[in-house]
N, C-alpha and C. Protein backbone atom coordinates (compact mmCIF):
# COMPACT_ATOMS: atom_id res chain seq x y z
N UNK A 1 81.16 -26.23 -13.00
CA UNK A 1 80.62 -24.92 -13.22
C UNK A 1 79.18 -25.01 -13.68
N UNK A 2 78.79 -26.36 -14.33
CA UNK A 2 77.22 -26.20 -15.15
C UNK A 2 76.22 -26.71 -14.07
N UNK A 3 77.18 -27.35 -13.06
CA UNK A 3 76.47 -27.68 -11.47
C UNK A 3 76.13 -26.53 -11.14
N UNK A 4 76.91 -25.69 -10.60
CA UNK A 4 77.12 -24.84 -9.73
C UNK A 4 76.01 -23.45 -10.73
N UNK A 5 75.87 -23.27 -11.76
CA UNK A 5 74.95 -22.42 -12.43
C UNK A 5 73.49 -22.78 -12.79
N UNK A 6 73.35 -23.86 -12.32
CA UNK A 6 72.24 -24.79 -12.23
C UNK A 6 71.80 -24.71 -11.30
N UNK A 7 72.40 -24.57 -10.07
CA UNK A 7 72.15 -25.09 -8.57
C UNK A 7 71.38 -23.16 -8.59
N UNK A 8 72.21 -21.91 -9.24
CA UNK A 8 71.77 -20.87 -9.37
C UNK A 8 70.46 -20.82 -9.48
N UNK A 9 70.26 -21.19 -11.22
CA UNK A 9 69.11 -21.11 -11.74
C UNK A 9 67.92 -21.65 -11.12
N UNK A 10 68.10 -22.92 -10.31
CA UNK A 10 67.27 -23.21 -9.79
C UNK A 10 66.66 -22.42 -8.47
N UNK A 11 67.87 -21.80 -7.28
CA UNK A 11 67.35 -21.03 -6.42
C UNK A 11 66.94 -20.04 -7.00
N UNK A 12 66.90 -19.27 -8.23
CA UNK A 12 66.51 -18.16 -8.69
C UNK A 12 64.86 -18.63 -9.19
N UNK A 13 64.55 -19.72 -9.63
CA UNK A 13 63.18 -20.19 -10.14
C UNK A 13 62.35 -20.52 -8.42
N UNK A 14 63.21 -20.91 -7.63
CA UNK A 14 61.67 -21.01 -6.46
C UNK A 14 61.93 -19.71 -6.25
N UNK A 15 62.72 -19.36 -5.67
CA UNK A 15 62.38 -17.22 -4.98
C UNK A 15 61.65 -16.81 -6.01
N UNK A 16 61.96 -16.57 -7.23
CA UNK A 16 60.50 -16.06 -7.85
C UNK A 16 58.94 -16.58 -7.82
N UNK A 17 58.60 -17.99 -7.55
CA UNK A 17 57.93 -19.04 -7.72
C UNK A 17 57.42 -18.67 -6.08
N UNK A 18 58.32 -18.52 -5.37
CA UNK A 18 57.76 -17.69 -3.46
C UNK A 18 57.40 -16.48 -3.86
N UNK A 19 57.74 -15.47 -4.87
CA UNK A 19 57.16 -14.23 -4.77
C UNK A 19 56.10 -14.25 -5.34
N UNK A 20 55.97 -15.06 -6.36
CA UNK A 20 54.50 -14.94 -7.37
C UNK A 20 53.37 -15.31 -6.45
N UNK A 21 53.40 -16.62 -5.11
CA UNK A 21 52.76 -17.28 -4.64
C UNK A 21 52.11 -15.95 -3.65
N UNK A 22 53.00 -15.76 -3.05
CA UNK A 22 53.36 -14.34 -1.96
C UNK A 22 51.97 -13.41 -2.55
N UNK A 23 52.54 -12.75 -3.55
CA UNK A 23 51.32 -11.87 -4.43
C UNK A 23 50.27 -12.13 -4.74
N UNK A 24 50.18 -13.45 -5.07
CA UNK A 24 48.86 -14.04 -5.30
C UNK A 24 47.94 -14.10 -4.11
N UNK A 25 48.67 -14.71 -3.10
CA UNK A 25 47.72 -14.41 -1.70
C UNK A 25 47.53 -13.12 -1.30
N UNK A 26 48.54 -12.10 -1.46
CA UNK A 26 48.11 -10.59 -0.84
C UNK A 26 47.49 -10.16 -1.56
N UNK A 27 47.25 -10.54 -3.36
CA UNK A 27 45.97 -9.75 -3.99
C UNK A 27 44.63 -10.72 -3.72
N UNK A 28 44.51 -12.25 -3.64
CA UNK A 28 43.51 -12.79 -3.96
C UNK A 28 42.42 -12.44 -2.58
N UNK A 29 42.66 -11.99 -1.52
CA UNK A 29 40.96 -11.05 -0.85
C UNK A 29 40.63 -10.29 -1.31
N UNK A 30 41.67 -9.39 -1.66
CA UNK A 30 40.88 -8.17 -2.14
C UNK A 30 39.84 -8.19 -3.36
N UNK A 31 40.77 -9.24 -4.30
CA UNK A 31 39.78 -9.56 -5.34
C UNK A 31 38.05 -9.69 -5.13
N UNK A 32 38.21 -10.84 -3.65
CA UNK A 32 37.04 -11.54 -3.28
C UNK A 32 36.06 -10.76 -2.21
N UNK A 33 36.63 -9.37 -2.07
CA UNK A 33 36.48 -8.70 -0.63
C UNK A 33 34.92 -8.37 -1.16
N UNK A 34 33.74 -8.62 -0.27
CA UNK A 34 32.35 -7.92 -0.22
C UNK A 34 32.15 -6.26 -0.44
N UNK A 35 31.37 -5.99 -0.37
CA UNK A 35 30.96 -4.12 -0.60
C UNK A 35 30.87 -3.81 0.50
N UNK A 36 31.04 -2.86 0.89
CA UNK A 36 30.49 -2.16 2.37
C UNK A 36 29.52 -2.44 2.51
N UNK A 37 28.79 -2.02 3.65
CA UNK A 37 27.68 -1.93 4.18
C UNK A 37 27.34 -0.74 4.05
N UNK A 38 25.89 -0.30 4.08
CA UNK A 38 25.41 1.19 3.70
C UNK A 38 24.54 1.36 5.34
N UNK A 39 24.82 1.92 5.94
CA UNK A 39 24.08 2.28 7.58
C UNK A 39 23.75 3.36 7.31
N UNK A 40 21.95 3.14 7.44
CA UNK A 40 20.99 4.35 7.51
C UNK A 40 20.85 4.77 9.06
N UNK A 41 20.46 5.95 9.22
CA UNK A 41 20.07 6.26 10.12
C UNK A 41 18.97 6.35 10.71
N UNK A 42 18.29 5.96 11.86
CA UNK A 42 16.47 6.05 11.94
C UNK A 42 16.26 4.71 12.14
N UNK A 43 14.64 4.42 11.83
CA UNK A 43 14.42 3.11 11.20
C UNK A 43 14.14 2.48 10.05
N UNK A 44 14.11 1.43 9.47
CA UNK A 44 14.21 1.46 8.19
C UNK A 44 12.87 1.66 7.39
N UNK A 45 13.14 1.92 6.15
CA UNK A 45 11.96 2.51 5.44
C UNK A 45 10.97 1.56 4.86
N UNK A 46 11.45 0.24 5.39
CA UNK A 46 10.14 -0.74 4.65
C UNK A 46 10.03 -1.59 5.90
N UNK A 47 10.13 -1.01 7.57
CA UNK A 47 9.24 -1.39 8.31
C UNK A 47 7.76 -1.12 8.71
N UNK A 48 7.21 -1.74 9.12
CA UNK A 48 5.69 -1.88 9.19
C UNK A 48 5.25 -0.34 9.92
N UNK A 49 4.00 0.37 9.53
CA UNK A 49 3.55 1.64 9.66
C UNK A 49 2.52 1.02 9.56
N UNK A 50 1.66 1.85 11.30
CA UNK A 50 0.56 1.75 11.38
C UNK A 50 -0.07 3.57 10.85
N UNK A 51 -0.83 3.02 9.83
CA UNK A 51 -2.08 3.75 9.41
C UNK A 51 -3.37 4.36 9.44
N UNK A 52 -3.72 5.14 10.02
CA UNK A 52 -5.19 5.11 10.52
C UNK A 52 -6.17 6.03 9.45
N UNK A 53 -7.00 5.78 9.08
CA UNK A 53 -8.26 6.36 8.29
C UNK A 53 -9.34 6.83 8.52
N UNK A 54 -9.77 8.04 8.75
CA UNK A 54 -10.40 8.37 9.34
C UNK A 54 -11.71 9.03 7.95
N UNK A 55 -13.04 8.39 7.90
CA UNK A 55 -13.38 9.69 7.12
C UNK A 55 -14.97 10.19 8.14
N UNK A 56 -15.33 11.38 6.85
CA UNK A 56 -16.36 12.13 7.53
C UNK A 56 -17.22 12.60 6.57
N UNK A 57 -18.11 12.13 6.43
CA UNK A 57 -18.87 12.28 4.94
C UNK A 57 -20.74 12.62 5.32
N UNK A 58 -21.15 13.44 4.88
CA UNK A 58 -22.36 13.56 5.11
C UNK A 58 -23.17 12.52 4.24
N UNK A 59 -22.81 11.87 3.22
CA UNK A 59 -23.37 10.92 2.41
C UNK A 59 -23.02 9.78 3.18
N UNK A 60 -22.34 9.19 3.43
CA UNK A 60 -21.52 8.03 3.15
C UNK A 60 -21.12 7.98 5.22
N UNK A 61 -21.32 8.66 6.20
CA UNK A 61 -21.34 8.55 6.98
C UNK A 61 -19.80 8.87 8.14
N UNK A 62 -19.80 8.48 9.23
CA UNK A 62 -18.39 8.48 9.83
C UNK A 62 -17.75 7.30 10.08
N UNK A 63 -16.47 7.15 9.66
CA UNK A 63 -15.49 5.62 9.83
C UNK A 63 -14.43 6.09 10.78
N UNK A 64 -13.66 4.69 10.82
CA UNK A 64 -12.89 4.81 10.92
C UNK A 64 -11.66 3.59 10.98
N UNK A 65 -10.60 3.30 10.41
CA UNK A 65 -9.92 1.93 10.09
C UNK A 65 -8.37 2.39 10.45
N UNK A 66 -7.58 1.53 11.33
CA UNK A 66 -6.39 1.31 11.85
C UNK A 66 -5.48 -0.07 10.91
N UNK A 67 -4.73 0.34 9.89
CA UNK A 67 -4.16 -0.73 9.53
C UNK A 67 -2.57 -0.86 9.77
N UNK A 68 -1.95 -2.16 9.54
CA UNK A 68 -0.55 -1.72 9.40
C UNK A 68 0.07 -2.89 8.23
N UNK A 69 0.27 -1.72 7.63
CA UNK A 69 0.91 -1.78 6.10
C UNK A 69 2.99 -1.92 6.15
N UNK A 70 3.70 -2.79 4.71
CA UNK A 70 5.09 -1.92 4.80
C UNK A 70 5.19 -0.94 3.45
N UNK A 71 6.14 -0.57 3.26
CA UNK A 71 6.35 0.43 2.19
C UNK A 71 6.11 -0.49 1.20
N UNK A 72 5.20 -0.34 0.04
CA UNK A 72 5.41 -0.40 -1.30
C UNK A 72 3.89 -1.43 -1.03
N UNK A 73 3.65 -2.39 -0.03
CA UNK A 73 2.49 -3.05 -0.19
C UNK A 73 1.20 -2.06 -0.48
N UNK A 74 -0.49 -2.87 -0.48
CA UNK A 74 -1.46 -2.60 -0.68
C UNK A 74 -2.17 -2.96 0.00
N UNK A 75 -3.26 -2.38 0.98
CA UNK A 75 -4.55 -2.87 1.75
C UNK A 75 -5.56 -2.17 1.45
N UNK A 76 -6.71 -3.53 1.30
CA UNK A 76 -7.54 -3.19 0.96
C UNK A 76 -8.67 -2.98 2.14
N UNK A 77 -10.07 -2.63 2.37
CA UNK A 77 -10.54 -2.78 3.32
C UNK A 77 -12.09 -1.86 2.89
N UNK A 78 -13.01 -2.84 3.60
CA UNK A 78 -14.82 -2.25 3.51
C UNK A 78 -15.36 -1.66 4.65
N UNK A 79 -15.89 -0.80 4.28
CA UNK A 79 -17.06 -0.11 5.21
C UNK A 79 -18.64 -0.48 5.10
N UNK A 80 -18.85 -0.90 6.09
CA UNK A 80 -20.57 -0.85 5.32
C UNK A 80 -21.99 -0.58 6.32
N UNK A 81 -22.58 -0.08 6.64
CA UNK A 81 -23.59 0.65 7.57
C UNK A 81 -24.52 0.93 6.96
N UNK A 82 -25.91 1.48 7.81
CA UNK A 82 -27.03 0.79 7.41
C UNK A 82 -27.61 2.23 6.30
N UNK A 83 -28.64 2.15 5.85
CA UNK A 83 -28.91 3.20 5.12
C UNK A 83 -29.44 4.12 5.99
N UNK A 84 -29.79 5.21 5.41
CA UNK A 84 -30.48 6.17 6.61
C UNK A 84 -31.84 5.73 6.55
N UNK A 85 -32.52 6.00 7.77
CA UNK A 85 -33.84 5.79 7.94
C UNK A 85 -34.26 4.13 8.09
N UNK A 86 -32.99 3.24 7.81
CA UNK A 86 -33.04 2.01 8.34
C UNK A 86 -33.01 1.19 6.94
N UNK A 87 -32.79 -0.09 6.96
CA UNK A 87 -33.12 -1.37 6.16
C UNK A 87 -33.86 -1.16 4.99
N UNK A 88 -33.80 -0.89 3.71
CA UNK A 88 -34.76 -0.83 2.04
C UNK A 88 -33.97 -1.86 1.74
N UNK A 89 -35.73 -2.54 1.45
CA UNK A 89 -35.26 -3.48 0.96
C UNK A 89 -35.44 -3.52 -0.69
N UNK A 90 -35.06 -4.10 -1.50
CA UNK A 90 -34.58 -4.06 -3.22
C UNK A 90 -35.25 -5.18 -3.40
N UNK A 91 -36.12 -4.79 -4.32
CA UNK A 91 -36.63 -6.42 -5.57
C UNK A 91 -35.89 -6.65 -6.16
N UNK A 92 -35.70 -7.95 -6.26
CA UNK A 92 -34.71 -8.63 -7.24
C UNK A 92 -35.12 -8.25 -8.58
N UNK A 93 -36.26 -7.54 -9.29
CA UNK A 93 -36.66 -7.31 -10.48
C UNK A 93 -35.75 -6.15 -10.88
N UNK A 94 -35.71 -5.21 -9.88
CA UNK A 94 -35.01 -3.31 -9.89
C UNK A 94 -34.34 -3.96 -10.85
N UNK A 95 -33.97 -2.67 -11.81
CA UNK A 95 -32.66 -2.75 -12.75
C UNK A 95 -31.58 -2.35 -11.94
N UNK A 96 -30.61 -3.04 -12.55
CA UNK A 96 -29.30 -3.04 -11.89
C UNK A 96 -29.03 -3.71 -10.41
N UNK A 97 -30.39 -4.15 -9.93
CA UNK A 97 -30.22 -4.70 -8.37
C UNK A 97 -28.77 -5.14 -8.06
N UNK A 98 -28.28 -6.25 -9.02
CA UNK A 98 -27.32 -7.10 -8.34
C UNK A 98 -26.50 -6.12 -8.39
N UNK A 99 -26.27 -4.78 -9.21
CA UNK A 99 -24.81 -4.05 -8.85
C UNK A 99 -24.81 -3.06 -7.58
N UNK A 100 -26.35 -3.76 -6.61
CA UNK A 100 -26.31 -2.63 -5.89
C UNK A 100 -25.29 -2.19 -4.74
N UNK A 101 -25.28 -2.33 -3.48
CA UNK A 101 -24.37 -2.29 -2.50
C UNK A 101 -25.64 -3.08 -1.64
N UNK A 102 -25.62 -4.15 -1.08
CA UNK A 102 -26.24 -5.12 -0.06
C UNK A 102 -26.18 -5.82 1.28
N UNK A 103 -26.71 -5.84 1.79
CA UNK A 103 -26.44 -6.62 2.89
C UNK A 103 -27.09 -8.36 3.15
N UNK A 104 -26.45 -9.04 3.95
CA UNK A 104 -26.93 -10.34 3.54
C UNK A 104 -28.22 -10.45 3.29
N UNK A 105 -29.01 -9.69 4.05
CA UNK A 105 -30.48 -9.70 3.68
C UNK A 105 -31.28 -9.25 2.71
N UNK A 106 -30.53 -8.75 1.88
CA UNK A 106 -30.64 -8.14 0.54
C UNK A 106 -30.86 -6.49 0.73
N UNK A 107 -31.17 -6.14 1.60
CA UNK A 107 -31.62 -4.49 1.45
C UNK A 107 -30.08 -3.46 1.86
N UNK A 108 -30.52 -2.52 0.90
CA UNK A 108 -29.45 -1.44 0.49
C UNK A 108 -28.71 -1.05 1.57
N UNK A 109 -27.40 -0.93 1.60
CA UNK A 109 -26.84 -0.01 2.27
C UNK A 109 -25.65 0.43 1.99
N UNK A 110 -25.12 1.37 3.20
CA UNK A 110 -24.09 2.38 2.60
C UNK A 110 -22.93 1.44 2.68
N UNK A 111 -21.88 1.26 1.57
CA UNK A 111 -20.90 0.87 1.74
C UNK A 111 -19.50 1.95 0.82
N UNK A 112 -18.68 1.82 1.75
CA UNK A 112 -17.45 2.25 1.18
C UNK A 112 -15.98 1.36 1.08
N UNK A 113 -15.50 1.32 -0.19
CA UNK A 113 -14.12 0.35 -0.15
C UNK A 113 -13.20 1.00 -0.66
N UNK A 114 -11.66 0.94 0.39
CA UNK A 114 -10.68 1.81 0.06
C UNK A 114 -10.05 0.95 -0.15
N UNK A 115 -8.76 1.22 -0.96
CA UNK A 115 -7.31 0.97 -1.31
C UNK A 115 -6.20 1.68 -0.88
N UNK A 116 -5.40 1.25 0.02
CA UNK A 116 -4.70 2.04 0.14
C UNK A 116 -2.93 1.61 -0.18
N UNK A 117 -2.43 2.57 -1.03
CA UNK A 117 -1.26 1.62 -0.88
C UNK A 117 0.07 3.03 -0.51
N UNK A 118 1.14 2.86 -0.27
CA UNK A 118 1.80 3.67 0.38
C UNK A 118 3.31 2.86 0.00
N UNK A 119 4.28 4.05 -0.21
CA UNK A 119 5.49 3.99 -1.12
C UNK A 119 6.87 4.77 0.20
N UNK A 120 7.32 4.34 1.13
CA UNK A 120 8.46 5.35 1.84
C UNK A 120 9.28 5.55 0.85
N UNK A 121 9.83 6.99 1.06
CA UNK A 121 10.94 7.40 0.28
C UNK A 121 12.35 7.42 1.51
N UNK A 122 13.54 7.30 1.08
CA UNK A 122 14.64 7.36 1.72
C UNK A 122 14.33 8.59 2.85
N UNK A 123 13.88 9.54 2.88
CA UNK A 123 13.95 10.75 4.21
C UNK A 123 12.60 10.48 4.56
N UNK A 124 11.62 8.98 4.84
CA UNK A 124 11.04 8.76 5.97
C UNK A 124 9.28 9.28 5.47
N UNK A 125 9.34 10.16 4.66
CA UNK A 125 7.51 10.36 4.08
C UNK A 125 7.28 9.52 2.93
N UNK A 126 5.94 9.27 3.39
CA UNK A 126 4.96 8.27 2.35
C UNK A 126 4.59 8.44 1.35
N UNK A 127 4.70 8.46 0.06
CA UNK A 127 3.96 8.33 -0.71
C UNK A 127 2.86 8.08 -0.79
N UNK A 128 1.43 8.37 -0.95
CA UNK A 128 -0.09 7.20 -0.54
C UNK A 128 -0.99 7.52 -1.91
N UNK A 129 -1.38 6.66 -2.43
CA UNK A 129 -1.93 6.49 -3.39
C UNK A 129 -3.42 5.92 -2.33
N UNK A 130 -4.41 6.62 -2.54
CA UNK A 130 -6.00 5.99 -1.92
C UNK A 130 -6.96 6.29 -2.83
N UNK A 131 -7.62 5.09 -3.24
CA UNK A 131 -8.66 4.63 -3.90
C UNK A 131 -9.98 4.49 -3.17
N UNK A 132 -10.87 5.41 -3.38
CA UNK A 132 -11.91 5.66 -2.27
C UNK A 132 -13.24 5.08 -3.51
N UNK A 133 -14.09 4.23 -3.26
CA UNK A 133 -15.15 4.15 -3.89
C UNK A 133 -16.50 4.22 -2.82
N UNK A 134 -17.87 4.16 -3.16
CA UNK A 134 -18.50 4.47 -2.39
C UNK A 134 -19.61 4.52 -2.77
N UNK A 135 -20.81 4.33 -2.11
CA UNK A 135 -22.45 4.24 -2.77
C UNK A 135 -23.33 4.13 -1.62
N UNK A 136 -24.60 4.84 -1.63
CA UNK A 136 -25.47 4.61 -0.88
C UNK A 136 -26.37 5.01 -1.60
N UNK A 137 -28.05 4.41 -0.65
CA UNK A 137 -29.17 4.58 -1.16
C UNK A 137 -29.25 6.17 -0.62
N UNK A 138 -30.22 6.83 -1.61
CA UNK A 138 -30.64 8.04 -1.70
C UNK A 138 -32.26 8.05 -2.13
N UNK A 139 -33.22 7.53 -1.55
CA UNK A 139 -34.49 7.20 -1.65
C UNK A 139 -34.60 6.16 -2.65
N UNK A 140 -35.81 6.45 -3.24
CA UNK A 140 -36.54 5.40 -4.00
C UNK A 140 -36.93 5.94 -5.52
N UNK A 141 -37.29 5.30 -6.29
CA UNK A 141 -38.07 5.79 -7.62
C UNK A 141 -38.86 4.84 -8.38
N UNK A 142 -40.02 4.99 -8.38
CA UNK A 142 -40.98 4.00 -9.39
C UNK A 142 -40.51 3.56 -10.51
N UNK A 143 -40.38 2.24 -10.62
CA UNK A 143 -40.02 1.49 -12.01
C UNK A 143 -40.66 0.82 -12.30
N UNK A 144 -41.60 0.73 -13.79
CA UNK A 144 -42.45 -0.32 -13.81
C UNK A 144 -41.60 -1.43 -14.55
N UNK A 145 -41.92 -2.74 -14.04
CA UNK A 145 -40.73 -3.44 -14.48
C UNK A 145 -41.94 -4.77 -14.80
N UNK A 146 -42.18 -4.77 -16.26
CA UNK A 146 -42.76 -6.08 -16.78
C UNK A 146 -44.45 -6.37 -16.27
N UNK A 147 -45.10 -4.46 -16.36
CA UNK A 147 -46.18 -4.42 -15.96
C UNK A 147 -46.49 -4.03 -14.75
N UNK A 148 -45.24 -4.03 -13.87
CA UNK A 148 -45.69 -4.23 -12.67
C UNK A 148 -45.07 -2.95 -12.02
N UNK A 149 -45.54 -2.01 -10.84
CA UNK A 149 -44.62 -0.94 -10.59
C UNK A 149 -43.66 -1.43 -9.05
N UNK A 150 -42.91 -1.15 -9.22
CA UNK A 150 -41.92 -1.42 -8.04
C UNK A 150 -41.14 0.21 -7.58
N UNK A 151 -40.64 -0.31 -6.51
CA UNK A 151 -40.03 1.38 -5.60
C UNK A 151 -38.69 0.60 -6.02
N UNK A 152 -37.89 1.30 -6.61
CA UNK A 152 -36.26 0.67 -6.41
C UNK A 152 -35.35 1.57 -6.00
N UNK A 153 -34.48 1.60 -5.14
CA UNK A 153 -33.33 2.33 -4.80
C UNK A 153 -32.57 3.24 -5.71
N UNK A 154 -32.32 4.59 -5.75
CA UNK A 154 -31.27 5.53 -6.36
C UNK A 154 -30.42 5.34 -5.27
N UNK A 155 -29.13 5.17 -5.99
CA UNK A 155 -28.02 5.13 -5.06
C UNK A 155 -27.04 6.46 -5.72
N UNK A 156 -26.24 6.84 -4.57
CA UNK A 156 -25.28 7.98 -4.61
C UNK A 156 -23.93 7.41 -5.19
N UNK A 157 -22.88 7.45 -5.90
CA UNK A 157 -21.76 6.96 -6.05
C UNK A 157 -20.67 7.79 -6.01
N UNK A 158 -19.42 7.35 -5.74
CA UNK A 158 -18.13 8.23 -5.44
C UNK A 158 -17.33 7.65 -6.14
N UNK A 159 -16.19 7.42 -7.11
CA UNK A 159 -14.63 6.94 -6.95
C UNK A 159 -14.11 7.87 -7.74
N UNK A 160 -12.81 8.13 -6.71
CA UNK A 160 -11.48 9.12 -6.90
C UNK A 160 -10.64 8.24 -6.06
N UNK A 161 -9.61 8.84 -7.15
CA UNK A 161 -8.42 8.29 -6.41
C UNK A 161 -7.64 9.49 -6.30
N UNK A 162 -6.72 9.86 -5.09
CA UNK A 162 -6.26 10.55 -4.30
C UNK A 162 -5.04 9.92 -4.07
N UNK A 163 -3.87 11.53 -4.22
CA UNK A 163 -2.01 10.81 -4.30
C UNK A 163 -1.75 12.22 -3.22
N UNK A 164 -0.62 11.72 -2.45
CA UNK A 164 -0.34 12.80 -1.55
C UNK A 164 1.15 12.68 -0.46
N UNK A 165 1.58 12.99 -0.21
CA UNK A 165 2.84 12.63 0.85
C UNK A 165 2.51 13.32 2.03
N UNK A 166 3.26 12.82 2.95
CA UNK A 166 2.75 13.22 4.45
C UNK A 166 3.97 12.30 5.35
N UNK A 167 4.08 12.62 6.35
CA UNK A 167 5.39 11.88 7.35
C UNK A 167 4.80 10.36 7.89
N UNK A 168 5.89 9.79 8.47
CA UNK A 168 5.35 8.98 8.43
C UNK A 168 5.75 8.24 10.47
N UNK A 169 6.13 9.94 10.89
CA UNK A 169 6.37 10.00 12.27
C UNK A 169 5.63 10.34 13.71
N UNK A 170 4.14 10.19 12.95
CA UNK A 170 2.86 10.96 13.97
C UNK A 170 2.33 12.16 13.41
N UNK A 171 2.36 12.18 12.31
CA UNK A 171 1.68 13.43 11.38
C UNK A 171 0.74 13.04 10.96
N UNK A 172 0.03 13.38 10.31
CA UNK A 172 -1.61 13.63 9.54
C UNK A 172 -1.56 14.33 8.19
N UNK A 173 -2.53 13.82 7.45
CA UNK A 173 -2.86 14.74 6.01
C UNK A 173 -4.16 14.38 6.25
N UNK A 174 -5.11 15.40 5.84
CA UNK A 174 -6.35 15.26 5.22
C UNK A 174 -6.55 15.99 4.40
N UNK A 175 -7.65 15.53 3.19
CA UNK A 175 -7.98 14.98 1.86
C UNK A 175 -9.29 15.71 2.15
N UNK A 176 -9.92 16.67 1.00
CA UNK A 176 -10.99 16.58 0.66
C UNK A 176 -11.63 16.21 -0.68
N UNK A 177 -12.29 14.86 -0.63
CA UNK A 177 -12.97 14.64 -1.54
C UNK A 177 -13.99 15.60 -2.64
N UNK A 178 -14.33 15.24 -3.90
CA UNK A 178 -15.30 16.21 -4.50
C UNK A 178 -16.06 16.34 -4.43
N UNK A 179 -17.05 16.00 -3.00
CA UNK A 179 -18.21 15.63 -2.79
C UNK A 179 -18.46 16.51 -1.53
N UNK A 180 -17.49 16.52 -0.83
CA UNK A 180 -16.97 17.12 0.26
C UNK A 180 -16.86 16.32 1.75
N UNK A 181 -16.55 14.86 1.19
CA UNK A 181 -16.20 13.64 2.18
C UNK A 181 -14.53 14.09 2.39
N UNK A 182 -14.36 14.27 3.82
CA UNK A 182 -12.81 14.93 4.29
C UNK A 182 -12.30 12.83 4.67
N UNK A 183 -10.89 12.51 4.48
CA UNK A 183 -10.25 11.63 4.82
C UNK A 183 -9.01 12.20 5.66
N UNK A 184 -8.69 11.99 6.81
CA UNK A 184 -7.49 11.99 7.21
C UNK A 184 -6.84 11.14 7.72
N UNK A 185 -5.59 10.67 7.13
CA UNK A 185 -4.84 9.96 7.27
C UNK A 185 -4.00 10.26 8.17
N UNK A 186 -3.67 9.60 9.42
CA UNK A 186 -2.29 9.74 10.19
C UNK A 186 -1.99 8.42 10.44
N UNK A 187 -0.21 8.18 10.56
CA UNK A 187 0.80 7.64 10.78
C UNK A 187 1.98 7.59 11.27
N UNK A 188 2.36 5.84 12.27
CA UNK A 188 3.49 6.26 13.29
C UNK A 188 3.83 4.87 12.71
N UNK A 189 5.31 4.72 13.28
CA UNK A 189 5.58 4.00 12.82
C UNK A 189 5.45 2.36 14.06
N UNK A 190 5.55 1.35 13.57
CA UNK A 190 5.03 0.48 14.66
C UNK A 190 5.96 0.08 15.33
């Protein structure tokens, strides 16, 4: 009889010992199972967008710059053209010379440097943060500098920075500066 209740106990210890095993495998994927996947619709919001910049400035002249940026980066980029009426050239004596705006040859000219950086939001428009700086010569003015009189450059200066949203599907925004330099920005995606 202590056979025979033995021989029990024991088929009763693996069938439980098969069910525990059993359970353990039908819970242990789920445990381990990944997250869904999240499927947007469109294209995605931190592929590359081409940018174009357009400005129009009676100071500072007409541009124009094609970049391609992704969401959240920064580009930077220069303008630079000649002064009006051609080539002034700057003594190295002028005050302030070296902060002027130059060309390799040393004489003044118009330059402009933007920043542009741009943020997609989930429904596809940009965020754009643009950093516009800017300077040109605006004639001359007598400086006597150490006895001596010299003509040195007055220059014009600009920086604003400018925040704005706009699509980012073949639309346009333009910007008027406080000067009354217009920027318009349009963008498609690449």
């Amino acid at each position: 009889m202590n056979r025979r209740l033995n021989v029990c106990r024991f088929r009763a210890g693996i069938s439980a010992l098969a069910l525990g095993a059993a359970l353990i495998v039908s819970i242990a994927p789920a445990a381990h199972a990944t997250p869904g996947i999240k499927v947007q619709e469109g294209a995605a919001n931190d592929g590359p967008i081409k940018y174009t910049v357009k400005m129009t400035s009676k100071t500072y002249g007409n541009q124009q710059e094609t970049r391609t940026i992704r969401s959240g980066q920064t580009d930077d980029f220069t303008w630079q053209s000649a002064a009006p009426g051609g080539a002034q050239a700057v003594p190295d004596d002028c005050p302030g010379a070296s902060s002027l705006a130059r060309n390799a040859e040393g004489a003044a000219v118009k330059q402009v440097q933007i920043r542009f950086a741009s943020v997609v939001a989930e429904n596809g428009s940009a965020n754009v943060q643009l950093s516009f700086q800017a300077r040109a010569p605006s004639g001359t003015s007598k400086v006597m500098v150490n006895g001596k009189a010299l003509q040195c450059p007055v220059e014009q200066r600009l920086s604003q920075i400018v925040r704005f949203t706009m699509p980012t599907t073949g639309g346009s925004k333009t910007v008027t500066l406080s000067d009354g330099t217009q920027l318009t920005v349009s963008a498609t995606r690449k």
